[in-house]
N, C-alpha and C. Protein backbone atom coordinates (compact mmCIF):
# COMPACT_ATOMS: atom_id res chain seq x y z
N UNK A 1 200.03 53.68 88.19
CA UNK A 1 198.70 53.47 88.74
C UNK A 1 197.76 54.63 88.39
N UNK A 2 198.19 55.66 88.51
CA UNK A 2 197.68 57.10 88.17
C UNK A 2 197.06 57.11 86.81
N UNK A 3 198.33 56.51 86.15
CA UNK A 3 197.60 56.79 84.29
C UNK A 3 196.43 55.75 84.10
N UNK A 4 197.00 54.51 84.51
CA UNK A 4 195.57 53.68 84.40
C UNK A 4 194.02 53.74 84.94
N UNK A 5 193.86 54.48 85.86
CA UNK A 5 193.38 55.08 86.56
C UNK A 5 192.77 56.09 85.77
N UNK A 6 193.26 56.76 85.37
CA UNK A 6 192.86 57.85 84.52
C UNK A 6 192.35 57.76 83.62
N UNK A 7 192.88 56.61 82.84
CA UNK A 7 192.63 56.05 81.49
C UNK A 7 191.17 55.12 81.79
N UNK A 8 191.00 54.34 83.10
CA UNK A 8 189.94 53.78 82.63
C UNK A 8 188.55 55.04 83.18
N UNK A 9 189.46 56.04 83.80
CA UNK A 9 187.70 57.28 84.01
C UNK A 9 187.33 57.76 82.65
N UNK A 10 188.13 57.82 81.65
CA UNK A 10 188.71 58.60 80.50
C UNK A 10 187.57 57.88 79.58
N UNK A 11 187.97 56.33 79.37
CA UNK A 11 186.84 55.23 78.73
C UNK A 11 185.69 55.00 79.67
N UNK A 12 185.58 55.27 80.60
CA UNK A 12 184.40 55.07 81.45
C UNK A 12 183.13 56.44 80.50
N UNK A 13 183.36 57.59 80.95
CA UNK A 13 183.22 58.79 79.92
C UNK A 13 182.93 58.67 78.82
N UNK A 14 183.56 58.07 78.01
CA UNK A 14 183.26 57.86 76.42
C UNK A 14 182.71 56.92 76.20
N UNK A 15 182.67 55.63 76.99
CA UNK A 15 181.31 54.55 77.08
C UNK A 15 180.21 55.37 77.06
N UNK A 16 179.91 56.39 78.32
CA UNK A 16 178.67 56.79 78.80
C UNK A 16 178.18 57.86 77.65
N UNK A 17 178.84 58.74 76.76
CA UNK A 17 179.10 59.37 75.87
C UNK A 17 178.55 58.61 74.76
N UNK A 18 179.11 57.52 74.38
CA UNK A 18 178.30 56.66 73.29
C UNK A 18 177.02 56.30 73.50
N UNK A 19 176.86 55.94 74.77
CA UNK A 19 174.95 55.15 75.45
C UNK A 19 174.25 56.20 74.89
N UNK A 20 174.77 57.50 75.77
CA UNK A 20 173.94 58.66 75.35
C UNK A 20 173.74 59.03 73.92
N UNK A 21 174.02 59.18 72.92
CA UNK A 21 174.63 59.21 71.68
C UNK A 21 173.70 58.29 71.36
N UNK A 22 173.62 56.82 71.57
CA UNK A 22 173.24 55.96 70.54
C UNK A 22 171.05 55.82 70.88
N UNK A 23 171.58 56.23 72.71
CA UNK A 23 169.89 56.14 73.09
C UNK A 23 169.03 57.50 72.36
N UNK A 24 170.09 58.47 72.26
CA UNK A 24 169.64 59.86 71.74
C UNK A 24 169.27 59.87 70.74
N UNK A 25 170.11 58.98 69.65
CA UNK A 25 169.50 59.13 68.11
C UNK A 25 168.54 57.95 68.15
N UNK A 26 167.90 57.30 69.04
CA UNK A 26 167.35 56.04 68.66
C UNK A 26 165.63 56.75 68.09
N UNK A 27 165.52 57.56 68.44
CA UNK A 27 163.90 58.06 67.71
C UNK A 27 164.09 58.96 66.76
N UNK A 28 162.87 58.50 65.76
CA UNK A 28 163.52 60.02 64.47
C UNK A 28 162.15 61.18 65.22
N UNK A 29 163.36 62.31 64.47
CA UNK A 29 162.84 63.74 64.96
C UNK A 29 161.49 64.15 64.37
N UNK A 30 160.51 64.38 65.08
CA UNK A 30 159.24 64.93 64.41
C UNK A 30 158.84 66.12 64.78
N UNK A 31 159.10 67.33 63.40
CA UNK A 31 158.58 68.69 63.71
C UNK A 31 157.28 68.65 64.65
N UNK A 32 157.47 70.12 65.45
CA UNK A 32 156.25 69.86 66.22
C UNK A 32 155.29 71.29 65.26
N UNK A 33 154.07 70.85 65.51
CA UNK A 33 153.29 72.31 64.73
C UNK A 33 153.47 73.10 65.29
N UNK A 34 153.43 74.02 64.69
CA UNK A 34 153.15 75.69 64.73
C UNK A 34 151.63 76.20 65.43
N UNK A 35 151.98 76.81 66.61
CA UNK A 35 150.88 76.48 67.80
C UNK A 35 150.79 78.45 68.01
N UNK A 36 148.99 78.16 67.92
CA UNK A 36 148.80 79.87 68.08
C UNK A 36 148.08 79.88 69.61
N UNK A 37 148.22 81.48 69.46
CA UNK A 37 147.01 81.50 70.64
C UNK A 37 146.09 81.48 70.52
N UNK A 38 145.64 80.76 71.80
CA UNK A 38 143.67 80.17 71.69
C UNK A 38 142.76 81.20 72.10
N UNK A 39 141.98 81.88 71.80
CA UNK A 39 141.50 82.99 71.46
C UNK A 39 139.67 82.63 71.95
N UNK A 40 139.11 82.62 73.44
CA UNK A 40 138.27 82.56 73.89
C UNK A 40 137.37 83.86 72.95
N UNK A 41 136.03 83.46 72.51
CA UNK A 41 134.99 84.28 71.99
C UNK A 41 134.38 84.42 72.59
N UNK A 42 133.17 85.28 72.76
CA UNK A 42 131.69 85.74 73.25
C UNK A 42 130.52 84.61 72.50
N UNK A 43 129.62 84.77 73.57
CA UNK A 43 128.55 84.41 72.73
C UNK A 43 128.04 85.47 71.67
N UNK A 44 127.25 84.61 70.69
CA UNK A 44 126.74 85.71 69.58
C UNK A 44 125.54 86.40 70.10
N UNK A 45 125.44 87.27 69.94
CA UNK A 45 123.91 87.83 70.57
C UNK A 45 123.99 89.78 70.25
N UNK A 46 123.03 89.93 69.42
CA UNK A 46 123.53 90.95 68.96
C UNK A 46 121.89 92.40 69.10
N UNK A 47 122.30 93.45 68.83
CA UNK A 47 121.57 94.37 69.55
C UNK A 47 121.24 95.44 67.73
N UNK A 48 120.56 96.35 67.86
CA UNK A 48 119.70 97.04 67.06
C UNK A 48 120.90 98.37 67.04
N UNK A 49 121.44 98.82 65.86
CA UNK A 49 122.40 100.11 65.20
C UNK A 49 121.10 100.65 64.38
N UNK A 50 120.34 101.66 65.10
CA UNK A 50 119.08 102.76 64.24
C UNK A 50 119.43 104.25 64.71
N UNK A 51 120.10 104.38 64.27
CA UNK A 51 120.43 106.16 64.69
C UNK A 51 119.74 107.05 64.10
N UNK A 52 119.38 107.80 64.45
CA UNK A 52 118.55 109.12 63.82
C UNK A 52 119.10 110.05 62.75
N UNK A 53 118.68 110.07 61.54
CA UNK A 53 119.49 110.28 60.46
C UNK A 53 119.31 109.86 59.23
N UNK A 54 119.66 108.39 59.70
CA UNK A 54 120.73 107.31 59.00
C UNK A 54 119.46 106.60 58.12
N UNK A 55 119.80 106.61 56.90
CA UNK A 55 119.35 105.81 55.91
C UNK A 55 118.64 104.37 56.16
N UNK A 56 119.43 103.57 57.13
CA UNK A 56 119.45 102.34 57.39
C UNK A 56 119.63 101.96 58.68
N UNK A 57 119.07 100.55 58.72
CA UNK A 57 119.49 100.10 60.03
C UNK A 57 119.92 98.93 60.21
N UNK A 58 120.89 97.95 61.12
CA UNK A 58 120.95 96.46 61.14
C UNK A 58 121.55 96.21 62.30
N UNK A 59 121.50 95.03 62.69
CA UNK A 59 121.53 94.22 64.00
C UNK A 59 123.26 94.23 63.78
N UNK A 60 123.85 94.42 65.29
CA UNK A 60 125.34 94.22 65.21
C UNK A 60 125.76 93.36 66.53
N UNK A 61 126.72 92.83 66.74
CA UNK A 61 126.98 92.04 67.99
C UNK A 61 127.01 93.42 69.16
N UNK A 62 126.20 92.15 70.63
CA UNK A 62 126.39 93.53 71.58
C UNK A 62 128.20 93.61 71.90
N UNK A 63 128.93 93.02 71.45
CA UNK A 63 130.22 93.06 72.19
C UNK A 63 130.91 93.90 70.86
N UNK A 64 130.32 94.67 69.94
CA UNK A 64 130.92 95.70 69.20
C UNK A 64 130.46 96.72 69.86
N UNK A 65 131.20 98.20 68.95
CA UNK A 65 130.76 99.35 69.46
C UNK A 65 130.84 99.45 67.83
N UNK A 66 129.58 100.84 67.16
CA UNK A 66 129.28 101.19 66.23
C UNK A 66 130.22 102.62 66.53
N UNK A 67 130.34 102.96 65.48
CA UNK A 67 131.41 104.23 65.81
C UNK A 67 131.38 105.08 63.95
N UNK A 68 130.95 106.63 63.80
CA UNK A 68 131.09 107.41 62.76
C UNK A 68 132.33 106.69 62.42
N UNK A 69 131.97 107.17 61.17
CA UNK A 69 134.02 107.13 60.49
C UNK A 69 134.30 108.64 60.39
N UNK A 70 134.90 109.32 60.76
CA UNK A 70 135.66 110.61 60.66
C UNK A 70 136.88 110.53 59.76
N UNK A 71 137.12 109.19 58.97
CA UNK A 71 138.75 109.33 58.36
C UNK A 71 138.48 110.52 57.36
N UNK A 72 139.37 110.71 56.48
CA UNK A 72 139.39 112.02 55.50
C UNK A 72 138.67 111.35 54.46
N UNK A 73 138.91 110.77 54.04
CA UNK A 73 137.87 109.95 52.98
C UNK A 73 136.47 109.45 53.01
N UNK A 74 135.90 109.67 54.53
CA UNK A 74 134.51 109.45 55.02
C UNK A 74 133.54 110.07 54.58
N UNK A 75 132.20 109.38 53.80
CA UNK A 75 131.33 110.23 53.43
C UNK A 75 130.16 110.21 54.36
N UNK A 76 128.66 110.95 54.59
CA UNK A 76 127.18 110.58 55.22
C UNK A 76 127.32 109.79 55.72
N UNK A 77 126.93 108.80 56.47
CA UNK A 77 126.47 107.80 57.00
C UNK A 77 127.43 106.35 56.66
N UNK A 78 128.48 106.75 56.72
CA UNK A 78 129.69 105.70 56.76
C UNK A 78 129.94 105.29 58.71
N UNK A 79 129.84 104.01 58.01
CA UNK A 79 130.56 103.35 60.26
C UNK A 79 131.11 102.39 60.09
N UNK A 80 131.66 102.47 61.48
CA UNK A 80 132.45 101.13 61.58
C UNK A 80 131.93 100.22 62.70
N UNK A 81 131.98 98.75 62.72
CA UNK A 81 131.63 98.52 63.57
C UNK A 81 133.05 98.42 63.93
N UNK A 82 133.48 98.50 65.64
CA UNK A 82 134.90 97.59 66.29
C UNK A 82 134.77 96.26 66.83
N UNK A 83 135.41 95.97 67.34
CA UNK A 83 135.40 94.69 67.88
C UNK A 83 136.83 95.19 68.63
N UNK A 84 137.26 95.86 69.20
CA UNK A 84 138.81 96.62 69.99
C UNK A 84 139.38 95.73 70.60
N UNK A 85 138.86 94.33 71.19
CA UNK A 85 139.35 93.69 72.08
C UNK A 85 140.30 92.74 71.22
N UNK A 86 139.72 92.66 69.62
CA UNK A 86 140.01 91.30 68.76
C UNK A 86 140.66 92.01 67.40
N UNK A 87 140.79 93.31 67.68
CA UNK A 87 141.88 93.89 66.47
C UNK A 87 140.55 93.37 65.05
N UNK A 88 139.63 94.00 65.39
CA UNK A 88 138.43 93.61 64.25
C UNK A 88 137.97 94.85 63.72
N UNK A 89 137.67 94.80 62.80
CA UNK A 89 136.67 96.02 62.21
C UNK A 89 135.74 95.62 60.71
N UNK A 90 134.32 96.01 61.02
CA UNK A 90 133.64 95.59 59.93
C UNK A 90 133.48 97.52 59.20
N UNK A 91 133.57 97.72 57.93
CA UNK A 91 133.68 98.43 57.41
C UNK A 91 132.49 98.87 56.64
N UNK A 92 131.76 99.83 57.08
CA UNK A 92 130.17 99.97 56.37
C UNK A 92 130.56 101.79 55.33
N UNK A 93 130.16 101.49 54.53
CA UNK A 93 130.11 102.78 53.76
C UNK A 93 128.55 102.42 53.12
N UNK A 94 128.28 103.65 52.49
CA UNK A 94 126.91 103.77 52.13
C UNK A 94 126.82 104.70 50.76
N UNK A 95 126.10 104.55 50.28
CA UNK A 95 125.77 105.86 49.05
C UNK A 95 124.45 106.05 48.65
N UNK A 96 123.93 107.06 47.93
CA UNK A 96 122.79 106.85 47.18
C UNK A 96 122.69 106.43 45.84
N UNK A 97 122.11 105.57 45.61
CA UNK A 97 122.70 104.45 43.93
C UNK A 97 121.65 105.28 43.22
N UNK A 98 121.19 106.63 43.61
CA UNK A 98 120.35 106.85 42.08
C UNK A 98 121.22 107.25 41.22
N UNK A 99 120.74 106.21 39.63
CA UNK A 99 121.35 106.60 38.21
C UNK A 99 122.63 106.46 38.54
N UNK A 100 123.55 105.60 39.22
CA UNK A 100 124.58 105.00 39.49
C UNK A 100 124.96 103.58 39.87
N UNK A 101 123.61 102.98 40.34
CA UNK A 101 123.42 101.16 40.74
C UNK A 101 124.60 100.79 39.93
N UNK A 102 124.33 100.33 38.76
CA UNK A 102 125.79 99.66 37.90
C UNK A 102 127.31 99.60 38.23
N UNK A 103 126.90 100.96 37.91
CA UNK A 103 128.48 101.56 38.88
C UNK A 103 129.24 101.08 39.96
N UNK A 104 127.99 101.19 40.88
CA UNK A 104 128.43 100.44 42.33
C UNK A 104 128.58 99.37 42.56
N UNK A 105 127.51 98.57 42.08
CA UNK A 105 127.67 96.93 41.67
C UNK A 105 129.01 97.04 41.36
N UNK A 106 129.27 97.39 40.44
CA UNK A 106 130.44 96.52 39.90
C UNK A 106 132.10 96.92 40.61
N UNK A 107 131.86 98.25 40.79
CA UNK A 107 133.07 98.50 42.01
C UNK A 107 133.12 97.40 43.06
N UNK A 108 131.93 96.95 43.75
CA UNK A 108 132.06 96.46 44.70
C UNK A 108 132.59 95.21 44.35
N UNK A 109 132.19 94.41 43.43
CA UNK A 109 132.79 93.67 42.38
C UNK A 109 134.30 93.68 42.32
N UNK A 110 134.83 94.71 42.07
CA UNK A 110 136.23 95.13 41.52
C UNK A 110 137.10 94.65 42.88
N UNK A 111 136.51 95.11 43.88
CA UNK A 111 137.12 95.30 45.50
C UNK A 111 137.45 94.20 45.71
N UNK A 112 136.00 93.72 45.80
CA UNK A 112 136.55 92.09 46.17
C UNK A 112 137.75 90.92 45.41
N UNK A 113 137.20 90.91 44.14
CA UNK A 113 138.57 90.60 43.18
C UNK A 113 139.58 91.21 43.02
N UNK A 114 139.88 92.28 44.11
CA UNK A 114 140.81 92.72 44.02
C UNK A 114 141.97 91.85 44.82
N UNK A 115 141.49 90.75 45.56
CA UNK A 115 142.27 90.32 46.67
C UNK A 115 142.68 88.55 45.89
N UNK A 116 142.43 88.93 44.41
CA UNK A 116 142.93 87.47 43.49
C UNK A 116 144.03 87.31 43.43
N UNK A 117 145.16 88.00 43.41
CA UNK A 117 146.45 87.61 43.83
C UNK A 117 146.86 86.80 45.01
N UNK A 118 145.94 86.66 46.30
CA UNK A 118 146.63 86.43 47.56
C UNK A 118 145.58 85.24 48.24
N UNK A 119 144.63 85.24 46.97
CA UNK A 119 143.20 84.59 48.08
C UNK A 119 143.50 83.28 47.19
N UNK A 120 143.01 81.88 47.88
CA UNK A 120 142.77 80.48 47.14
C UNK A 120 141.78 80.79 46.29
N UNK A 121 141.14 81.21 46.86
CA UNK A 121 139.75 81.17 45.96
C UNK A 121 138.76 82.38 46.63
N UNK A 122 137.59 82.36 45.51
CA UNK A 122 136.45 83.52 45.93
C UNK A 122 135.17 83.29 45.52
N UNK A 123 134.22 83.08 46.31
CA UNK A 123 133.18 82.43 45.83
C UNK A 123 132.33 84.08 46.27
N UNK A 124 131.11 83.53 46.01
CA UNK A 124 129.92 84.96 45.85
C UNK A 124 128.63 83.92 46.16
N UNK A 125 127.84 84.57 47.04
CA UNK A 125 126.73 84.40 47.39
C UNK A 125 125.26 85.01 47.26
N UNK A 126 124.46 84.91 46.66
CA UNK A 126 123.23 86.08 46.05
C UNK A 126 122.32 85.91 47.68
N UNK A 127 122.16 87.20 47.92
CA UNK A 127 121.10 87.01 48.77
C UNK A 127 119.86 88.16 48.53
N UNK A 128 118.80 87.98 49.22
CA UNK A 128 117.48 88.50 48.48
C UNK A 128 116.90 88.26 49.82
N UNK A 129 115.86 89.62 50.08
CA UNK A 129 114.96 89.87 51.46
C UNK A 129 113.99 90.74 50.65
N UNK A 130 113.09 89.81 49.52
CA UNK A 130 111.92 90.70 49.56
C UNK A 130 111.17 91.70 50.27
N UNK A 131 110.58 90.98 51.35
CA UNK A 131 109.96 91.55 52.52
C UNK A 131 110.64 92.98 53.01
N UNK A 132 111.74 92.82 53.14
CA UNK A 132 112.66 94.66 53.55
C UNK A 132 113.02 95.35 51.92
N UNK A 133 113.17 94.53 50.48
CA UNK A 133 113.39 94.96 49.75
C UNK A 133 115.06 94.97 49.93
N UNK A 134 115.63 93.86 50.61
CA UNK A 134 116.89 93.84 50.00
C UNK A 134 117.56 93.00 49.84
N UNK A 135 118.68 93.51 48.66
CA UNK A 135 119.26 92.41 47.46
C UNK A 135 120.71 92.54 47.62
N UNK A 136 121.54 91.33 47.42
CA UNK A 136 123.11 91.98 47.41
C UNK A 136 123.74 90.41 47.45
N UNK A 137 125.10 90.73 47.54
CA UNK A 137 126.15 89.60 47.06
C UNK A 137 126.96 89.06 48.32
N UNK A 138 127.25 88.76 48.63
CA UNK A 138 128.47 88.19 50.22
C UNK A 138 129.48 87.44 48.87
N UNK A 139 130.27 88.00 49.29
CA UNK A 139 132.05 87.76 48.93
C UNK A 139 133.07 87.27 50.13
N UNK A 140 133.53 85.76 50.08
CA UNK A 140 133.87 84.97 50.53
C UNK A 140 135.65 84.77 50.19
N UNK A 141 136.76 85.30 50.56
CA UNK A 141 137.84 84.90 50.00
C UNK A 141 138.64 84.39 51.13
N UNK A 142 139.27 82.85 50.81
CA UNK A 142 140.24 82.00 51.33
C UNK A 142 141.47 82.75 50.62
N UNK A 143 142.60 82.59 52.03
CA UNK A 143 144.00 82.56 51.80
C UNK A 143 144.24 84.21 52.51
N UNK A 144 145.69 84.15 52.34
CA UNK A 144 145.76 85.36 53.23
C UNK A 144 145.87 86.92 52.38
N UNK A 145 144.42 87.12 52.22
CA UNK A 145 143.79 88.61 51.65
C UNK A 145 143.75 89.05 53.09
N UNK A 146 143.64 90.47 52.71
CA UNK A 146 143.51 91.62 53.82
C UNK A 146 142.14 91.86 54.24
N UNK A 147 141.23 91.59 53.75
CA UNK A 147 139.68 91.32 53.97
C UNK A 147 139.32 89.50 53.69
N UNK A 148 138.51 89.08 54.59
CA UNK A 148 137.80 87.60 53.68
C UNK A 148 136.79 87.93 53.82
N UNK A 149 135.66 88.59 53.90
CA UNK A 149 134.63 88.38 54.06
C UNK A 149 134.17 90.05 53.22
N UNK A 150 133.23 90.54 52.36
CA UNK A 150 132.90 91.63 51.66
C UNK A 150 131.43 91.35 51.31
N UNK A 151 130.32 91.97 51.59
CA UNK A 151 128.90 92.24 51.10
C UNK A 151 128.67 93.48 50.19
N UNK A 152 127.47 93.48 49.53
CA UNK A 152 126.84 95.13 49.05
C UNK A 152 125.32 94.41 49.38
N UNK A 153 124.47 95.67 49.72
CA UNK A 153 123.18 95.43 49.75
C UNK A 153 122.58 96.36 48.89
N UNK A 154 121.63 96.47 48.56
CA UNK A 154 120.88 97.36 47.82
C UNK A 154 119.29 97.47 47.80
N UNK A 155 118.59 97.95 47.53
CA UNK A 155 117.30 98.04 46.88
C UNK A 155 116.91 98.23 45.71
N UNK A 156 118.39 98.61 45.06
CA UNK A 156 117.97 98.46 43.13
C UNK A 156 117.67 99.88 43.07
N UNK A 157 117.26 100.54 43.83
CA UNK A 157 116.65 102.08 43.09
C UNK A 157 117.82 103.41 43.64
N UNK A 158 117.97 103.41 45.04
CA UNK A 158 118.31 104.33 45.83
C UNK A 158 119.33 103.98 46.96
N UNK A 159 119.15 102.77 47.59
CA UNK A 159 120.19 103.01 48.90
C UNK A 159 121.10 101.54 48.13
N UNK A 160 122.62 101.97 48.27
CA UNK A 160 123.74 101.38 48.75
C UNK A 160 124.11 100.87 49.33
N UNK A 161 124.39 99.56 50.56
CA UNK A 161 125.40 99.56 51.80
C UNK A 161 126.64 98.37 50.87
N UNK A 162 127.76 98.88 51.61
CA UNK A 162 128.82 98.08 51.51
C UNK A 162 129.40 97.56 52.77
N UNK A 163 129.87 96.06 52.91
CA UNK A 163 130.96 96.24 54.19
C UNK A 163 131.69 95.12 53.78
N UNK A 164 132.73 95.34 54.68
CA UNK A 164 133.78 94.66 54.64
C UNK A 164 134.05 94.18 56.18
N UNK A 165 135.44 92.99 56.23
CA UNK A 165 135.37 92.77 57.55
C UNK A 165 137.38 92.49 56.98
N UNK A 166 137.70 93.74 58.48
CA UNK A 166 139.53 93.84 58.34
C UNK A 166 139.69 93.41 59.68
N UNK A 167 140.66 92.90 59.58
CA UNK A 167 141.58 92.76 61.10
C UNK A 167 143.15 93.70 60.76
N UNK A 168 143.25 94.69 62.18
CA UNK A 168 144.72 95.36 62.38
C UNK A 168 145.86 94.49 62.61
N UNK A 169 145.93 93.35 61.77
CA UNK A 169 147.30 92.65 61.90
C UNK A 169 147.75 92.04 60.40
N UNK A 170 148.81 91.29 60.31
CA UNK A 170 149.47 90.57 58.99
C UNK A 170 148.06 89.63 58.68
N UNK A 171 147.64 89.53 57.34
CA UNK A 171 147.00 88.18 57.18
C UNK A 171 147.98 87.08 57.20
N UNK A 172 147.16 86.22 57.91
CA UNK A 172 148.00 85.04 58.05
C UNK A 172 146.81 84.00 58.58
N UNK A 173 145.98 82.75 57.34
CA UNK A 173 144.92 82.57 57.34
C UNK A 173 145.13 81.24 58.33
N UNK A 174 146.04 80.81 58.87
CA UNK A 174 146.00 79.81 59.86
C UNK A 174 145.65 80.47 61.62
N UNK A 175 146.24 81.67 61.70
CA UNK A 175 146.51 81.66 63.04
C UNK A 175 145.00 82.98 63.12
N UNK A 176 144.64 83.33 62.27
CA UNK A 176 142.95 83.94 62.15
C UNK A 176 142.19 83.15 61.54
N UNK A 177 142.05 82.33 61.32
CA UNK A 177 141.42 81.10 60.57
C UNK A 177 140.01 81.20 61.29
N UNK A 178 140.63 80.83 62.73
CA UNK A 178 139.07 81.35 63.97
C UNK A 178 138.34 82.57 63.86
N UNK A 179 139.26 83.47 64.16
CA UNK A 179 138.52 85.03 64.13
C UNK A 179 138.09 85.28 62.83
N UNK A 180 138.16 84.74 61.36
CA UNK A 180 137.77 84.97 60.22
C UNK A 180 135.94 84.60 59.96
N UNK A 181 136.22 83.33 60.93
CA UNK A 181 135.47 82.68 60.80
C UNK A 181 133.55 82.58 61.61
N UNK A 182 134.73 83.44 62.87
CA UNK A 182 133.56 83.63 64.21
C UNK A 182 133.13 85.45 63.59
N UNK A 183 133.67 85.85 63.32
CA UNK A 183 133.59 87.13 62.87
C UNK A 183 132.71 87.73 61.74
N UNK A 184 133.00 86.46 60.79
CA UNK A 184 132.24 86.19 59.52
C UNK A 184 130.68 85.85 59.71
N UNK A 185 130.51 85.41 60.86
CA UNK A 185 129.43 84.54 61.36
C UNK A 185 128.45 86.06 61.52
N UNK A 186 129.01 87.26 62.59
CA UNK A 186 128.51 88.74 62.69
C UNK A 186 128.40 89.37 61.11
N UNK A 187 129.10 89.44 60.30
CA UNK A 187 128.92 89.88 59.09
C UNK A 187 128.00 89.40 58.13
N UNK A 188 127.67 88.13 58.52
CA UNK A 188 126.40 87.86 57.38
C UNK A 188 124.94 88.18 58.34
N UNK A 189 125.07 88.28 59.52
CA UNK A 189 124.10 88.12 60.29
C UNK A 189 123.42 90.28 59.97
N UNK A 190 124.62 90.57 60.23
CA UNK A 190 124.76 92.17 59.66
C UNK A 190 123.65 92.20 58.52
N UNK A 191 124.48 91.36 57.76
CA UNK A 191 123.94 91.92 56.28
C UNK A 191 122.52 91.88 56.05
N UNK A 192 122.22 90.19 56.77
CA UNK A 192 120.88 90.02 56.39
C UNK A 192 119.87 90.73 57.17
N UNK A 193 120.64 91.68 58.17
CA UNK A 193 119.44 92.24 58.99
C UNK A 193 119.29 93.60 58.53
N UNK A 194 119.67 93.92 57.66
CA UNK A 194 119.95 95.61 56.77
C UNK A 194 118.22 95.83 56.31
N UNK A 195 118.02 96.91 56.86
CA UNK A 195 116.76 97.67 56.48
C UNK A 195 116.87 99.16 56.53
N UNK A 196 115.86 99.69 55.27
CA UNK A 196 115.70 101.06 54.79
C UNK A 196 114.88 101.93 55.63
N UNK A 197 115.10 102.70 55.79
CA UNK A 197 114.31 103.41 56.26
C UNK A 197 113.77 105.08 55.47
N UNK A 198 112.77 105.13 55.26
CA UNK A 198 112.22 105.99 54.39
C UNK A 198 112.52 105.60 52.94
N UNK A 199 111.92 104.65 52.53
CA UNK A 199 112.01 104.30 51.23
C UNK A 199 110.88 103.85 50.86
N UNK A 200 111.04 105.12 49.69
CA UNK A 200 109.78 105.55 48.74
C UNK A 200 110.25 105.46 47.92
């Protein structure tokens, strides 16, 4: 009585074992995506960088802080903007382009194509502000480069600006795809608001 007994808990088990089994495989498996964090922004609204000194001036978001560059490689009137909360940094260096314009052009040039190994693509944008007298390029690169976004401004005779826009983490153009993008939005707004000051 015992063994039969046993025997039918035994197949009772391996019935329930198969249901499970057969209800389990009855759907096929569908990867689920690759899910980032959602990354609440500020509104855009941005405030006046004119320091006393400084060659130049342009509109920056109020939720940056403008900050010297002190690195060892820092020259005059080099800044950064931060963004500290979003691991952001727009990268401003400056020079004086007399009897060097070419030069610089085309470095800046060099920089940006420098990121052709890693980027889909790189497009270039001409922009022009008669009225302030300034001229320059926006450099646009898809895929995961260490910069996507690169400007130069100029006046053709005398002032320089360069910037760039880095984030302190891995590129990885899906899961910054946003911040490339909302960020990018401050960097052209930057650029086009660039004015000289004392230019003769």
């Amino acid at each position: 009585m015992i063994c039969i007994s046993m025997r039918r808990t035994a197949l009772y088990f391996i019935l329930i074992f198969l249901l499970q089994l057969s209800i389990g495989c009855s759907d096929t498996p569908v990867p689920r995506p690759r899910g980032y964090v959602r990354i609440d922004f500020p509104q855009h609204n941005y405030v006046q960088f004119d320091s006393a000194g400084f060659p130049y001036r342009f509109k920056h978001p109020s939720y940056s802080k403008v900050r010297i560059d002190n690195s060892r490689n820092a020259e005059p009137y080099w800044v950064n903007v931060d963004f500290d909360q979003y691991k952001a940094r727009i990268h401003i260096s400056y020079k004086d382009a007399s009897g060097m314009l070419d030069y610089l052009m085309e470095d800046s040039r060099k920089l940006a194509f420098k990121h052709t190994y890693n980027a889909e693509s790189i497009t270039e944008r001409f922009f022009e502000n008669p009225d302030e007298n300034v001229y320059g390029i926006l450099y646009s690169m898809k895929g995961n480069t260490a910069s996507s976004w690169q400007f130069y401004v100029t006046d053709s005779v005398r002032h320089f600006l360069r910037g760039a826009l880095y984030f302190s983490v891995s590129p990885n153009k899906d899961s910054l795809a946003p911040s490339i993008e909302f960020f990018g939005e401050d960097l052209i707004v930057l650029m086009e608001s660039v004015e000289w000051k004392n230019n003769n």
